[in-house]
C-alpha atoms as a PDB file:
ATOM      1  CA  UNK A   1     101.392 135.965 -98.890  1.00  0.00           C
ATOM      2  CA  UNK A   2     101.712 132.236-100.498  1.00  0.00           C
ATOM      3  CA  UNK A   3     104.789 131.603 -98.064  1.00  0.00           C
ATOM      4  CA  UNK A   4     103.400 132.336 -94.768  1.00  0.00           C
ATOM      5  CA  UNK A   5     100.216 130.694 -96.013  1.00  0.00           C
ATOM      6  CA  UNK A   6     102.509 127.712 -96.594  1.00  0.00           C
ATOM      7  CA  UNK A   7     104.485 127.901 -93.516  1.00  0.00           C
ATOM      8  CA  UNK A   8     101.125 128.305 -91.348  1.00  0.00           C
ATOM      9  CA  UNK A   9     100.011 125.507 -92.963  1.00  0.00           C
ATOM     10  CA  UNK A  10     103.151 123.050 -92.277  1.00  0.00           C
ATOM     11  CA  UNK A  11     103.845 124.176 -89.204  1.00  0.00           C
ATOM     12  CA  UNK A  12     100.182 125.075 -87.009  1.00  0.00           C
ATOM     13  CA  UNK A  13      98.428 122.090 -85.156  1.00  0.00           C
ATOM     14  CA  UNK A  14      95.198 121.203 -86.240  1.00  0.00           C
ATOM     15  CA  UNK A  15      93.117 123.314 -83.511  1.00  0.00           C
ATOM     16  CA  UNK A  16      95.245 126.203 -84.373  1.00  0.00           C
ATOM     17  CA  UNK A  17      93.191 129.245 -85.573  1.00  0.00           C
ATOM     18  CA  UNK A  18      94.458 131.864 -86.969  1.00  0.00           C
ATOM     19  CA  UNK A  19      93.536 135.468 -87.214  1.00  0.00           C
ATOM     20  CA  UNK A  20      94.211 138.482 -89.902  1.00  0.00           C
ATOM     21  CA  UNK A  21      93.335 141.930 -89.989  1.00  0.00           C
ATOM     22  CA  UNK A  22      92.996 143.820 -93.057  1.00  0.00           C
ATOM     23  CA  UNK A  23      94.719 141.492 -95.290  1.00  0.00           C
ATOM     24  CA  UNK A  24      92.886 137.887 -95.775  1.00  0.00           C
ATOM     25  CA  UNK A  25      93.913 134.921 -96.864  1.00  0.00           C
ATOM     26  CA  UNK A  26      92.055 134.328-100.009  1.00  0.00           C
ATOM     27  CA  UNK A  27      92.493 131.434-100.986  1.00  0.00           C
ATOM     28  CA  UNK A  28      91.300 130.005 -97.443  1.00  0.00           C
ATOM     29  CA  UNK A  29      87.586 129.559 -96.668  1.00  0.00           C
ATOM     30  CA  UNK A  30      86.955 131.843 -93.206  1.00  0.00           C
ATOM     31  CA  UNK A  31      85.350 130.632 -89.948  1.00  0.00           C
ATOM     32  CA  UNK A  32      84.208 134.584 -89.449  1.00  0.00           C
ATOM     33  CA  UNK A  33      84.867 138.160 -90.413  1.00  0.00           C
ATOM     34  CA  UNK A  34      84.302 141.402 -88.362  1.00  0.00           C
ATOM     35  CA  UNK A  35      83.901 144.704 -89.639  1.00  0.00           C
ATOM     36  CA  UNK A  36      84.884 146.493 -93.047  1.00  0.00           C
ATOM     37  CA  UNK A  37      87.822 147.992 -95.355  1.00  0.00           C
ATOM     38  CA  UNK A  38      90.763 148.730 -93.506  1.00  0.00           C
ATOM     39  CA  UNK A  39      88.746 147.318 -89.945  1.00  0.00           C
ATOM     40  CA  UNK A  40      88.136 144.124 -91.072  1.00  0.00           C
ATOM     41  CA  UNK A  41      89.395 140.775 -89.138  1.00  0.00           C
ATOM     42  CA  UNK A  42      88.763 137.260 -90.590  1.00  0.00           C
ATOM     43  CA  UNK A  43      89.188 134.194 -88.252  1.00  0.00           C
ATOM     44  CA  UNK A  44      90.202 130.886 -89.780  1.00  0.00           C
ATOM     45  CA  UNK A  45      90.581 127.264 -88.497  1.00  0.00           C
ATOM     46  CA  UNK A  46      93.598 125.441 -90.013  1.00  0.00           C
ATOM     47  CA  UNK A  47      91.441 122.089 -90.014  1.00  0.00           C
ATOM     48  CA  UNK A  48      88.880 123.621 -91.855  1.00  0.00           C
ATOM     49  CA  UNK A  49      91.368 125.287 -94.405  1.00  0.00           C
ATOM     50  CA  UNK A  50      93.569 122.181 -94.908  1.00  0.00           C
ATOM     51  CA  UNK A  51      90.357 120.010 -95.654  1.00  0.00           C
ATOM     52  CA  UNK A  52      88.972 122.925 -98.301  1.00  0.00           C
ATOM     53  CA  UNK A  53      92.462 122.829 -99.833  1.00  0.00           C
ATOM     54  CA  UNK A  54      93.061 119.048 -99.884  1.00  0.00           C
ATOM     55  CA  UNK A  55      95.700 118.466 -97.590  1.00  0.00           C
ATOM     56  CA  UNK A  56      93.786 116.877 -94.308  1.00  0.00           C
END
């Protein structure tokens, strides 16, 4: 999961947002999350995530 977290990362725009369902992305900070266990959805905005980790 650290790759494609990396890759989304070098290669999204800012306004990108990205969406994942039933697997997060734990070490980024979520704009939202819908439902539970295997139902679950978590939205995140690759601004927001790049400023939480340090690289805006």
């Amino acid at each position: 999961m650290e790759v494609l977290c990396e890759k989304l990362l070098r290669e999204l725009p800012d306004d990108a947002c990205v969406v994942a369902c039933r697997f997060p992305f734990p070490q980024w900070p979520h704009r939202a999350s819908q439902g539970d266990g295997l139902d679950q959805a978590w939205a995140y905005d690759i601004s927001t995530v790049r400023s939480a980790l340090g690289q805006a």
